[in-house]
Protein backbone atom coordinates (compact mmCIF):
# COMPACT_ATOMS: atom_id res chain seq x y z
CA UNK A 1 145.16 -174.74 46.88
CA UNK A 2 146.53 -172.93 50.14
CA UNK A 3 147.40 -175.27 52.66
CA UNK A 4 145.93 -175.85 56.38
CA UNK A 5 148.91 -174.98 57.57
CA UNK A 6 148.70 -171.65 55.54
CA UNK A 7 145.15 -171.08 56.64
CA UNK A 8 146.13 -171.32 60.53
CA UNK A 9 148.54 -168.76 60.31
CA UNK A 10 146.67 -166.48 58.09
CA UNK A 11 143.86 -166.58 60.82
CA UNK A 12 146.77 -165.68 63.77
CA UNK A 13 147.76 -162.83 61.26
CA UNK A 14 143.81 -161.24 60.75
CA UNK A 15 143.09 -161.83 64.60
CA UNK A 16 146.26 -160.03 65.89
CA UNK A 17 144.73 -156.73 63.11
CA UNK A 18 141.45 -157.00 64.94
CA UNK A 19 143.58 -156.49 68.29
CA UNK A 20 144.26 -160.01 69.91
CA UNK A 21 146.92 -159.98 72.68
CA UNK A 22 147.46 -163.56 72.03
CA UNK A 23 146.13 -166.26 69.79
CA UNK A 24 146.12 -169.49 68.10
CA UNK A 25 144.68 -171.05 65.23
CA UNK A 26 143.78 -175.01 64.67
CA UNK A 27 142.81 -176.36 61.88
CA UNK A 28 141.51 -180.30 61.73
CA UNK A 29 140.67 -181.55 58.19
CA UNK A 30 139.66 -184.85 57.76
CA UNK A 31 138.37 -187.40 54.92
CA UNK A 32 136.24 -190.68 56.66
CA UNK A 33 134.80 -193.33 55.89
CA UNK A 34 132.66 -196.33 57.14
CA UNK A 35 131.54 -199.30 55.56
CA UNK A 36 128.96 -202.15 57.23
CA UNK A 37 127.96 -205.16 56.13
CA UNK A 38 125.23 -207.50 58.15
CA UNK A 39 124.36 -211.38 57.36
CA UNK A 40 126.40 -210.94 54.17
CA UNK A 41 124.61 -207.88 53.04
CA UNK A 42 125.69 -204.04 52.64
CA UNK A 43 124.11 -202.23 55.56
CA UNK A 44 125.45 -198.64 55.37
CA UNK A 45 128.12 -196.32 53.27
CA UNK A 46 129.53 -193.06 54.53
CA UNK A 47 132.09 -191.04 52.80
CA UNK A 48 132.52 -187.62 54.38
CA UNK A 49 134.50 -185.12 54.47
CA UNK A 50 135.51 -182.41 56.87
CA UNK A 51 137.70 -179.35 57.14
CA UNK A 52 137.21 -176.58 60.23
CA UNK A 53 139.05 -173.47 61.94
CA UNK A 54 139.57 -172.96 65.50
CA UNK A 55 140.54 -169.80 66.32
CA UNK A 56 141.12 -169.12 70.39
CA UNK A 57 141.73 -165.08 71.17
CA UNK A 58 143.53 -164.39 74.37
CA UNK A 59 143.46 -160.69 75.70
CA UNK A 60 144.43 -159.66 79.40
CA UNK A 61 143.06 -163.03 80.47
CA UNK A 62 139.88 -163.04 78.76
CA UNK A 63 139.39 -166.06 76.20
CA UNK A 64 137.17 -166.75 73.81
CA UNK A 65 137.06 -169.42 70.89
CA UNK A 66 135.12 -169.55 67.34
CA UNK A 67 135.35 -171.43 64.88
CA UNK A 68 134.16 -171.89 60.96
CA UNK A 69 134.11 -174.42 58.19
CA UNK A 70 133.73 -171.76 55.79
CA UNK A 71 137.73 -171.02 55.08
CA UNK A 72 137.19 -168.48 52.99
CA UNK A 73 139.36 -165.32 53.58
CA UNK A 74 136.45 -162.86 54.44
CA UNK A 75 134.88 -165.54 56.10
CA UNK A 76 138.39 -165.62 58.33
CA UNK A 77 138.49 -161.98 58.62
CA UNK A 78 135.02 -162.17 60.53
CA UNK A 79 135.92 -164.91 62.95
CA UNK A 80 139.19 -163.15 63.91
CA UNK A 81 136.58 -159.47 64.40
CA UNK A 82 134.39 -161.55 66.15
CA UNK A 83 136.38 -164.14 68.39
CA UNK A 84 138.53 -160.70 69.55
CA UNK A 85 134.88 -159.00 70.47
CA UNK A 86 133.88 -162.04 72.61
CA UNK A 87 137.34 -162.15 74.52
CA UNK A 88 137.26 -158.61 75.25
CA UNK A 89 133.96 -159.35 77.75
CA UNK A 90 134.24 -162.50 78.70
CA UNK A 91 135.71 -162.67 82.36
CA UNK A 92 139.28 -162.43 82.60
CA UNK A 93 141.28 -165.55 84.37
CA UNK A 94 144.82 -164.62 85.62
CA UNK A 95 146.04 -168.28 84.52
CA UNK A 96 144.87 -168.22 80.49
CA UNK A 97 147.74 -168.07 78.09
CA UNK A 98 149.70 -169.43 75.54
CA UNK A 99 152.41 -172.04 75.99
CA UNK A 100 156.27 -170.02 76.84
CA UNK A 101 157.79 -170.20 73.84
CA UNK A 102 160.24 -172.23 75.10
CA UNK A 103 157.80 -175.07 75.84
CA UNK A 104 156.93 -175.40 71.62
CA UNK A 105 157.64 -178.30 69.60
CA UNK A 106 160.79 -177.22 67.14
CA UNK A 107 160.46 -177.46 63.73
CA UNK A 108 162.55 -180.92 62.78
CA UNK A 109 159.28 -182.67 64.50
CA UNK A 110 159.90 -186.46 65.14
CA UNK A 111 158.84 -189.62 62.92
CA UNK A 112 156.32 -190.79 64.71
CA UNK A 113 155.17 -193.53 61.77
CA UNK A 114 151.29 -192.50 62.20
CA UNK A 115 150.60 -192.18 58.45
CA UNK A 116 149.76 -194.67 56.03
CA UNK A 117 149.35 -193.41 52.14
CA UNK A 118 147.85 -196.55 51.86
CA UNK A 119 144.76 -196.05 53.60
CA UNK A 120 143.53 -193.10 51.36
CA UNK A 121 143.66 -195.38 48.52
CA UNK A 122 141.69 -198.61 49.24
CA UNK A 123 138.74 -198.57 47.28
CA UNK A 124 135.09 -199.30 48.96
CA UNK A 125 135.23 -203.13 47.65
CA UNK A 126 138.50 -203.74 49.20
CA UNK A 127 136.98 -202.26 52.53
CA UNK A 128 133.66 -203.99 51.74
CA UNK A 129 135.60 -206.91 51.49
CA UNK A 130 137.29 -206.94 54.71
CA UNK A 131 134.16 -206.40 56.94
CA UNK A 132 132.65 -209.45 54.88
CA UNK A 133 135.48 -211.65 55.63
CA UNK A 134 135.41 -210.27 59.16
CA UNK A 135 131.46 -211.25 59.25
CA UNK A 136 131.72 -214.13 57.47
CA UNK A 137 134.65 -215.90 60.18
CA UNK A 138 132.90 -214.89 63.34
CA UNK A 139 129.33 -216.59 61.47
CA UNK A 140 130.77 -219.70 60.61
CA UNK A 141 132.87 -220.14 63.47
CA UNK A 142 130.51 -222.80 65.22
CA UNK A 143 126.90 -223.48 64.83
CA UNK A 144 125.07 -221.75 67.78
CA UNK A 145 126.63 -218.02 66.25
CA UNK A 146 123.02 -217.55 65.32
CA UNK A 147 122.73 -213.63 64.54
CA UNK A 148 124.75 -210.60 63.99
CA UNK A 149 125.07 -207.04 64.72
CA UNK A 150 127.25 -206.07 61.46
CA UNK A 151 130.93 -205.91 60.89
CA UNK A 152 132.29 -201.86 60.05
CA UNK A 153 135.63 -201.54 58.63
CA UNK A 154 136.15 -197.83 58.94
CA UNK A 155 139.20 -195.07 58.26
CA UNK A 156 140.24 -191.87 58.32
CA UNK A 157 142.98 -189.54 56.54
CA UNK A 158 143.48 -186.35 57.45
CA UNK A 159 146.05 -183.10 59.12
CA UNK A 160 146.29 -181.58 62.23
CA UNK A 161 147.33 -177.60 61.32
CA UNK A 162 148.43 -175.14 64.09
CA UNK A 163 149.67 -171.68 63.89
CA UNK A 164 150.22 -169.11 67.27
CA UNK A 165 151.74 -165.73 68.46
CA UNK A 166 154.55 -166.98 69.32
CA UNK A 167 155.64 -167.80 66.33
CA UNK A 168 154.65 -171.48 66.13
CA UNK A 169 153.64 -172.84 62.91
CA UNK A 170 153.37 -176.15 62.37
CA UNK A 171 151.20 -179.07 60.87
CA UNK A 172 151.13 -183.49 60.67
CA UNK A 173 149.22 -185.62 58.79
CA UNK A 174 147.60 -188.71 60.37
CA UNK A 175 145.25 -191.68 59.98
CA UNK A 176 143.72 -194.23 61.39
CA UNK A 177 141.57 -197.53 60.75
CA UNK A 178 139.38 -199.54 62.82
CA UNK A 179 137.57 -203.00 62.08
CA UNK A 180 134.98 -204.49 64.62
CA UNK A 181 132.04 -206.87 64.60
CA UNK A 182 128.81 -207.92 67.10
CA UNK A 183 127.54 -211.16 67.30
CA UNK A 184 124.96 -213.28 69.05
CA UNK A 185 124.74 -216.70 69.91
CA UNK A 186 121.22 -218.18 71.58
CA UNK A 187 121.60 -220.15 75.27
CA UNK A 188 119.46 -223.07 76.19
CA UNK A 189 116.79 -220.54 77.74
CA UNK A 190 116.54 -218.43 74.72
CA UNK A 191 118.93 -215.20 75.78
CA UNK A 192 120.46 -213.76 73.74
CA UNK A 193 124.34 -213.69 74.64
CA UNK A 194 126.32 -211.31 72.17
CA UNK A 195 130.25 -210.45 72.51
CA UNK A 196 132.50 -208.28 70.01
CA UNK A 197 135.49 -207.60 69.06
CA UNK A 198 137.52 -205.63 67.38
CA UNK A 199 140.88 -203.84 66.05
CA UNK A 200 142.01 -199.81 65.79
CA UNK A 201 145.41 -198.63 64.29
CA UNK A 202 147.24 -196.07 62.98
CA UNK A 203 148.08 -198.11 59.95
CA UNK A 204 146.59 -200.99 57.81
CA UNK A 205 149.50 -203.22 58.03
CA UNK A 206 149.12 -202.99 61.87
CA UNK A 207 145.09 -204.24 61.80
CA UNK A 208 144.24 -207.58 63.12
CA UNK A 209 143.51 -210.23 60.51
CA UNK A 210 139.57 -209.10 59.65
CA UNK A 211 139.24 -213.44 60.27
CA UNK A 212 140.65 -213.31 63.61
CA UNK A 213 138.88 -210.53 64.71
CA UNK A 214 135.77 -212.45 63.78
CA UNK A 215 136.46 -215.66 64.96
CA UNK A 216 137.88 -213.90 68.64
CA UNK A 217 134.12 -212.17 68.91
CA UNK A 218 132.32 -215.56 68.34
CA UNK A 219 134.23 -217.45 70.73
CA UNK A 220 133.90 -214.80 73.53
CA UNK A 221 129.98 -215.09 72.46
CA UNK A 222 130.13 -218.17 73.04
CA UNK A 223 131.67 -218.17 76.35
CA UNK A 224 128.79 -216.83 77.61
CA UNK A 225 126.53 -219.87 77.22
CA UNK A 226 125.08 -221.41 80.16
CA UNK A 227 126.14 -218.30 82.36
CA UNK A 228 125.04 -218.43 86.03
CA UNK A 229 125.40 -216.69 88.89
CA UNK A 230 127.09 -216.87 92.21
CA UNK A 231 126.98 -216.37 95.45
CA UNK A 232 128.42 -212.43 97.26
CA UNK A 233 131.61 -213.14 98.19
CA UNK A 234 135.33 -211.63 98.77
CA UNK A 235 137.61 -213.28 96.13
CA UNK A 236 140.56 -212.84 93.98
CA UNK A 237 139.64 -211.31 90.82
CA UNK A 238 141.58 -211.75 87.32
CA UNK A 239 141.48 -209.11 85.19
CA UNK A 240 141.96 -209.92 81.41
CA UNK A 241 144.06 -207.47 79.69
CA UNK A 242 140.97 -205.45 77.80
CA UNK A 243 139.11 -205.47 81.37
CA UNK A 244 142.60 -204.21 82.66
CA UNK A 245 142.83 -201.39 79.94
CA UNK A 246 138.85 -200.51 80.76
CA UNK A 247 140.49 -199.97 84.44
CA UNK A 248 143.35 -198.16 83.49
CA UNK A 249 140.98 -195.67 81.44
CA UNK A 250 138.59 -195.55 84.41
CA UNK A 251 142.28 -194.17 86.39
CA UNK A 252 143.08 -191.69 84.29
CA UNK A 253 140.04 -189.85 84.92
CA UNK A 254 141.34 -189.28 88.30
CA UNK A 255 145.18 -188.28 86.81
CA UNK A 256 143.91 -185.12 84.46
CA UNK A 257 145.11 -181.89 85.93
CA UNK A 258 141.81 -180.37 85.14
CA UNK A 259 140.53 -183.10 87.90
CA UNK A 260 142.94 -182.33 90.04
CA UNK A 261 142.80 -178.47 90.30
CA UNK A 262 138.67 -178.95 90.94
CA UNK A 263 139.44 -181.51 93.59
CA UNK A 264 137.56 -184.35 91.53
CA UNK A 265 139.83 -186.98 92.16
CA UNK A 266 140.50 -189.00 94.85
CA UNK A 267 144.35 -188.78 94.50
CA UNK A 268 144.82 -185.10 94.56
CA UNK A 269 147.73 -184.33 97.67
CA UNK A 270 148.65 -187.71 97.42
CA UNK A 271 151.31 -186.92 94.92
CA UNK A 272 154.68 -189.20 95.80
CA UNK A 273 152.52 -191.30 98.00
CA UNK A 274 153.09 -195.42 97.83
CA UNK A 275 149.22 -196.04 96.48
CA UNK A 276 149.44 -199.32 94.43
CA UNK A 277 151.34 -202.09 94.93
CA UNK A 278 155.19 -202.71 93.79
CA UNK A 279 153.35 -204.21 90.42
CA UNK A 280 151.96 -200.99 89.21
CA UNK A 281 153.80 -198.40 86.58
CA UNK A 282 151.75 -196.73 84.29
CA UNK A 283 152.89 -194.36 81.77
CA UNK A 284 151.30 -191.95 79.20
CA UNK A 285 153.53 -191.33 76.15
CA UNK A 286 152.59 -189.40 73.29
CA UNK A 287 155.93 -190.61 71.06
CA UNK A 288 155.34 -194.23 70.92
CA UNK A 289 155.87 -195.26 66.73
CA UNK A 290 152.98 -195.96 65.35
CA UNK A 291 150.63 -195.48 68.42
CA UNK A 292 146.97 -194.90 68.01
CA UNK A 293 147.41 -191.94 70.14
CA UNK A 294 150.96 -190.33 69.32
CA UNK A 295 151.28 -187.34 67.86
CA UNK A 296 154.54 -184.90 67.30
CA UNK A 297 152.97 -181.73 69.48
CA UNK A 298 149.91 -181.17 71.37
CA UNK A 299 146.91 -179.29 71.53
CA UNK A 300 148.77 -176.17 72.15
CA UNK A 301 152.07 -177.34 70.10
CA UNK A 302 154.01 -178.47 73.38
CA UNK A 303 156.47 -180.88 72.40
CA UNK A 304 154.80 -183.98 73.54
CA UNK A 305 156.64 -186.34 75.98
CA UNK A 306 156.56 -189.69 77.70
CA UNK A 307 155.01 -189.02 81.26
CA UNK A 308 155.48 -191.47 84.37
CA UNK A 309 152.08 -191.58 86.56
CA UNK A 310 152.80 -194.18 88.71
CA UNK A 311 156.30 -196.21 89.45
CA UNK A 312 156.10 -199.26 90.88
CA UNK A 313 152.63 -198.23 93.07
CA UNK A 314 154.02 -193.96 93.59
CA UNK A 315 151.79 -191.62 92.34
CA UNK A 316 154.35 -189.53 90.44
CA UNK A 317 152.51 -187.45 88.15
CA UNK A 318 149.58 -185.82 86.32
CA UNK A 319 148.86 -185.17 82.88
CA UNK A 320 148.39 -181.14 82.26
CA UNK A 321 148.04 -178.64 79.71
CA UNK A 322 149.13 -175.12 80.01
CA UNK A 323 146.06 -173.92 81.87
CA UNK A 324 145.72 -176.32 84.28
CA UNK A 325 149.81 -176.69 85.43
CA UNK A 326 149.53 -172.84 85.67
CA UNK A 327 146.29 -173.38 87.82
CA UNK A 328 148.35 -176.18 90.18
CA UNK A 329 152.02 -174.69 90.12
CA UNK A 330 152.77 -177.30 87.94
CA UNK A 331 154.60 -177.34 84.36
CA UNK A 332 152.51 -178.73 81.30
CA UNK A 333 153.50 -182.63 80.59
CA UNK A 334 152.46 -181.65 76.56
CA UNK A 335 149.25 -183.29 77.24
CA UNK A 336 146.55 -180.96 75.71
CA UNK A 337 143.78 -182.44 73.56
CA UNK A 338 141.53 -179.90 71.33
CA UNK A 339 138.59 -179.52 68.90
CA UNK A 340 137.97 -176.60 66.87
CA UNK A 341 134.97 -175.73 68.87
CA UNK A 342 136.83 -176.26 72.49
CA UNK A 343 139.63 -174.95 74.81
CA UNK A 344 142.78 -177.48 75.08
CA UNK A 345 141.99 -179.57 78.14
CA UNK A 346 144.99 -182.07 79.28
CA UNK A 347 144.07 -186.03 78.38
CA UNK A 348 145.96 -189.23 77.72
CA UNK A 349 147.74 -190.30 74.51
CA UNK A 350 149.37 -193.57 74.77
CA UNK A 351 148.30 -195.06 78.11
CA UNK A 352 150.54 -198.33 79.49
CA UNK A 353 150.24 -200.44 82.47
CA UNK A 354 153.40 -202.39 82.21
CA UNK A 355 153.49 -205.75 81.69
CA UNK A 356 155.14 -208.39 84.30
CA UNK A 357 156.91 -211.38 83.73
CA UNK A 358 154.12 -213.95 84.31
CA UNK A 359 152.26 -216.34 82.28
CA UNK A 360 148.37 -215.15 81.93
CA UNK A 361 147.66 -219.09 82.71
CA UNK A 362 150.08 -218.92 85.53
CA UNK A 363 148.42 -216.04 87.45
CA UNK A 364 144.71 -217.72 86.68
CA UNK A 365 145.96 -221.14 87.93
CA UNK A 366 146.86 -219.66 91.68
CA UNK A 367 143.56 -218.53 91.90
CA UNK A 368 141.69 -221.34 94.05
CA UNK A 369 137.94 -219.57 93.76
CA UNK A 370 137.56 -216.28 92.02
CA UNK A 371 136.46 -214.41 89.27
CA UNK A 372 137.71 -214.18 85.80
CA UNK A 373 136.48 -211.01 84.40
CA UNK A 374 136.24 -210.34 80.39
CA UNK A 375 133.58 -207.97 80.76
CA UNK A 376 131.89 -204.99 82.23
CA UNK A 377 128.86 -203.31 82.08
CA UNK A 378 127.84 -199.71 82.60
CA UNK A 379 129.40 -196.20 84.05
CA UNK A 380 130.47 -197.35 88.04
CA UNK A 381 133.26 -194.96 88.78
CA UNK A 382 133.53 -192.21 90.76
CA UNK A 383 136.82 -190.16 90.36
CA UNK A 384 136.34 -187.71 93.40
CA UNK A 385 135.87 -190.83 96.05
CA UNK A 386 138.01 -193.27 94.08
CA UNK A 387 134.58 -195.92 94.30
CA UNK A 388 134.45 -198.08 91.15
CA UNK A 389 131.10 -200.57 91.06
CA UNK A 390 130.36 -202.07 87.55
CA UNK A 391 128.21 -204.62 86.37
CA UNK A 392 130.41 -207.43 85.16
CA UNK A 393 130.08 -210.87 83.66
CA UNK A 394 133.31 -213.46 83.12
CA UNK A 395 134.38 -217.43 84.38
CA UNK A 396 134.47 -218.59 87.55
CA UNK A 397 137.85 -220.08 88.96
CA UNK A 398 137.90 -223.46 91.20
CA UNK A 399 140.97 -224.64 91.63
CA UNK A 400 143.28 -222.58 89.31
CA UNK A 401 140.89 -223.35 86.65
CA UNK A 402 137.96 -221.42 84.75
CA UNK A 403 135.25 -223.74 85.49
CA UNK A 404 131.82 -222.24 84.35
CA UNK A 405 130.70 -218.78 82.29
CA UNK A 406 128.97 -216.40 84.99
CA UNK A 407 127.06 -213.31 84.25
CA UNK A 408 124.73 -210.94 86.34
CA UNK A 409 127.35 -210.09 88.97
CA UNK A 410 128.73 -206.80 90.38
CA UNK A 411 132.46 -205.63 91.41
CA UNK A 412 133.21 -203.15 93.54
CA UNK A 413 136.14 -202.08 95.47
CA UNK A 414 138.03 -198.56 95.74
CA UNK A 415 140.35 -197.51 92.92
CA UNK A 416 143.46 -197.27 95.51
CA UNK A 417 142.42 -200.25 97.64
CA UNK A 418 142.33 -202.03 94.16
CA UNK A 419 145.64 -200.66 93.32
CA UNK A 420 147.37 -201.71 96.40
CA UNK A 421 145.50 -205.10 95.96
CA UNK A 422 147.89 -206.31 92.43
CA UNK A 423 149.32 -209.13 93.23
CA UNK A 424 150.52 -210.12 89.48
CA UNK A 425 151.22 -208.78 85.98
CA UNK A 426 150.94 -210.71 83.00
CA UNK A 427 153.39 -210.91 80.47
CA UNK A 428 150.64 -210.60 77.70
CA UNK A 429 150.68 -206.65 76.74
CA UNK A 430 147.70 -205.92 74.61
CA UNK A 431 146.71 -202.85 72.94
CA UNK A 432 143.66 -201.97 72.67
CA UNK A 433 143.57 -198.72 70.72
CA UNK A 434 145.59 -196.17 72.72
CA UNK A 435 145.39 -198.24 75.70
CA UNK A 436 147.77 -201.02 76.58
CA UNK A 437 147.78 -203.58 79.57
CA UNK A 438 148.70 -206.89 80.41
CA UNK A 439 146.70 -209.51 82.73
CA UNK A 440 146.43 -208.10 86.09
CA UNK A 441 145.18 -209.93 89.61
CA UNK A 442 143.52 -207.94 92.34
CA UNK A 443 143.99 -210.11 95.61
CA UNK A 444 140.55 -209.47 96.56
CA UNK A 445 137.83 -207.56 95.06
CA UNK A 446 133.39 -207.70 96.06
CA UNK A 447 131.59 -209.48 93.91
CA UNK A 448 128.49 -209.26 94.19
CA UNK A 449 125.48 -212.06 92.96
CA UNK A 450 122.70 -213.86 94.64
């Protein structure tokens, strides 16, 4: 059988005949799968399989992109003759291009430990099994865990092929596996208060015991009993580390050069500015072992690279591809991300807010009256203006204690004011698939109730 990586530069070959000026070729083939069980019971089964061709033409500025699942060498032969007709009339852009060629990954590419041989050969009971025992914990884990959503234990094998013009050739494999579970638990009133949980890795060795992840989405179900509200006030506001990783996702919106050249983010010309407080370093790093988002070259086959966006509160950088850094007199950070139906755009790999040196219980029990927040409802952020208002729902601190569940609020506050606003890290790092943060406190957030 000819390989991907065979494929992707056969395609560059057949697209430079038809007259390309330059070109690439990416090829994403994939085997999933997805098993759920509910109260005990098989729910659904999905095996599939997928293998497609990107091919992106580049002539005196004018791009174009098809692609095809059909890998056939005619088949090929018309997507280069047709990808090279589109580019020639499309509009031409004086920044589109390929990557120098000194900006390519070389070939000895790095060990980045984000294959597991073992994944490709559990069977469907042993995956059956592990969303049943996942089920099964979270169900028995106390009485009132009335209902459930399902547990899905879910993975997926596959190789990332890419071929250019310039010579590049080069291809990975990769996998991944996930585990979650939904469940509900009735309150005194009769609502319904459901809570999940759940685990995503490169390998299986790395996945959360399926138990634990059970158990961990009943108790936060349970939390939730007996929830109230509270009055609108200005208080200190503790973010747990998945609330802090939701955050850090809603920032890097804002740190995309794509964002940046549009003026859709509140932070462009504010580069090497003092915007969070001395607590805040965030980093994006593709190389991490083992990382749900590493990977040995990019979109574009850029060498990928660790990337500082922010050192102790200093904006100090923004994630690009080769478009956008040429758009913004910038150089690409390796950051491209790509389907075989899209143009590379630049996007996080391995995002980190670093940890402090603090004691999660440490940073709650300074908090006199405040919120504890663990979760958060709904779309709120605004990138261009920096405004960030979510629907949220947590404990409420008296006394440097959570004293009562509370539910039905809102917090708002401005992405930089609640940067400058971090007042402690906790030591407690937490991944959360390819986003990792610790604890954080916000000295004072709105949050918004009766």
């Amino acid at each position: 059988m000819t390989s991907n990586l065979d494929i992707a530069r056969r395609a560059v070959e057949l697209a430079r005949r038809a007259g390309a000026g330059q070109c690439d070729a990416y090829l994403a083939a994939y085997d999933e799968s997805e098993v759920t069980v509910r109260l005990g019971e098989t729910e659904k089964l999905i095996e599939a399989g997928s293998r497609a061709l990107g091919l992106r033409v580049i002539t005196e500025g004018r791009t174009a992109v098809c692609s095809t699942s059909d890998l056939s060498e005619a088949a090929i032969e018309r997507l280069a003759r047709d990808t090279v007709e589109l580019a020639r009339i499309s509009g031409s852009d004086q920044y589109a291009g390929l990557p120098e060629p000194s900006e390519l990954a070389g070939p000895a590419l790095p060990s980045l430990q984000i294959y597991d041989e073992r994944l490709g050969a559990l069977t469907t009971d042993e995956k059956l099994q592990m969303a049943l025992d996942c089920e099964t914990a979270a169900l028995a884990f106390d009485p009132r865990i009335t209902n459930s959503d399902g547990a899905t234990f879910g993975t997926r094998v596959g190789e990332v092929a890419l071929a250019n013009s310039h010579g590049f050739a080069a291809a990975y494999p990769s996998t991944s596996v996930s585990l979650m579970v939904e469940v509900m638990a009735n309150d005194t009133d009769g609502k319904k208060r459901n809570a999940y949980w759940y685990s995503d890795e490169r390998s299986l060795h790395r996945l959360a015991d399926p138990a634990e992840v059970g158990r961990t989405a009943a108790r936060r179900a349970l939390d939730q009993l007996g929830a109230r509200k509270v009055a609108t006030k200005q208080v200190p506001v503790v973010f747990e580390p998945m609330m802090a990783a939701r955050l850090l996702r809603d920032l890097a919106s804002c740190l995309s050069g794509s964002a940046l050249y549009r003026g859709a983010t509140f932070l462009a010309g504010r580069d090497g500015e003092r915007i969070g407080s001395a607590l805040v370093t965030i980093t994006d790093d593709p190389t991490i072992p083992g990382g749900r988002g590493s990977r040995p070259f990019d979109g574009e086959g850029v060498a990928t690279r660790r990337t500082p966006l922010f050192e102790e509160g200093t904006l100090c950088g923004f994630l690009f591809d080769c478009y956008t850094a040429r758009r913004t007199g910038r150089a690409t950070t390796g950051s491209a991300q790509r389907g075989v139906e899209s143009l590379p755009s630049p996007g996080p790999a391995n995002l980190t807010f670093a940890p402090g040196n603090v004691a999660p219980e440490a940073i709650v029990g300074a908090v006199a009256d405040g919120l504890y927040l663990t979760s958060i409802i709904g779309h709120g952020f605004n990138p261009t203006t920096g405004d960030l208002s979510h629907g949220a729902a947590g404990f409420w601190i008296e006394n440097g204690r959570l004293a009562f569940p509370v539910s039905e609020v809102n917090v708002s506050g401005r992405m930089d004011a609640i940067l400058a606003a971090v007042d402690a890290t906790g030591d407690d790092l937490t991944w959360f698939g390819s986003t990792a943060a610790p604890t954080i406190r916000v000295r004072e957030m709105t949050v918004s109730g009766l």
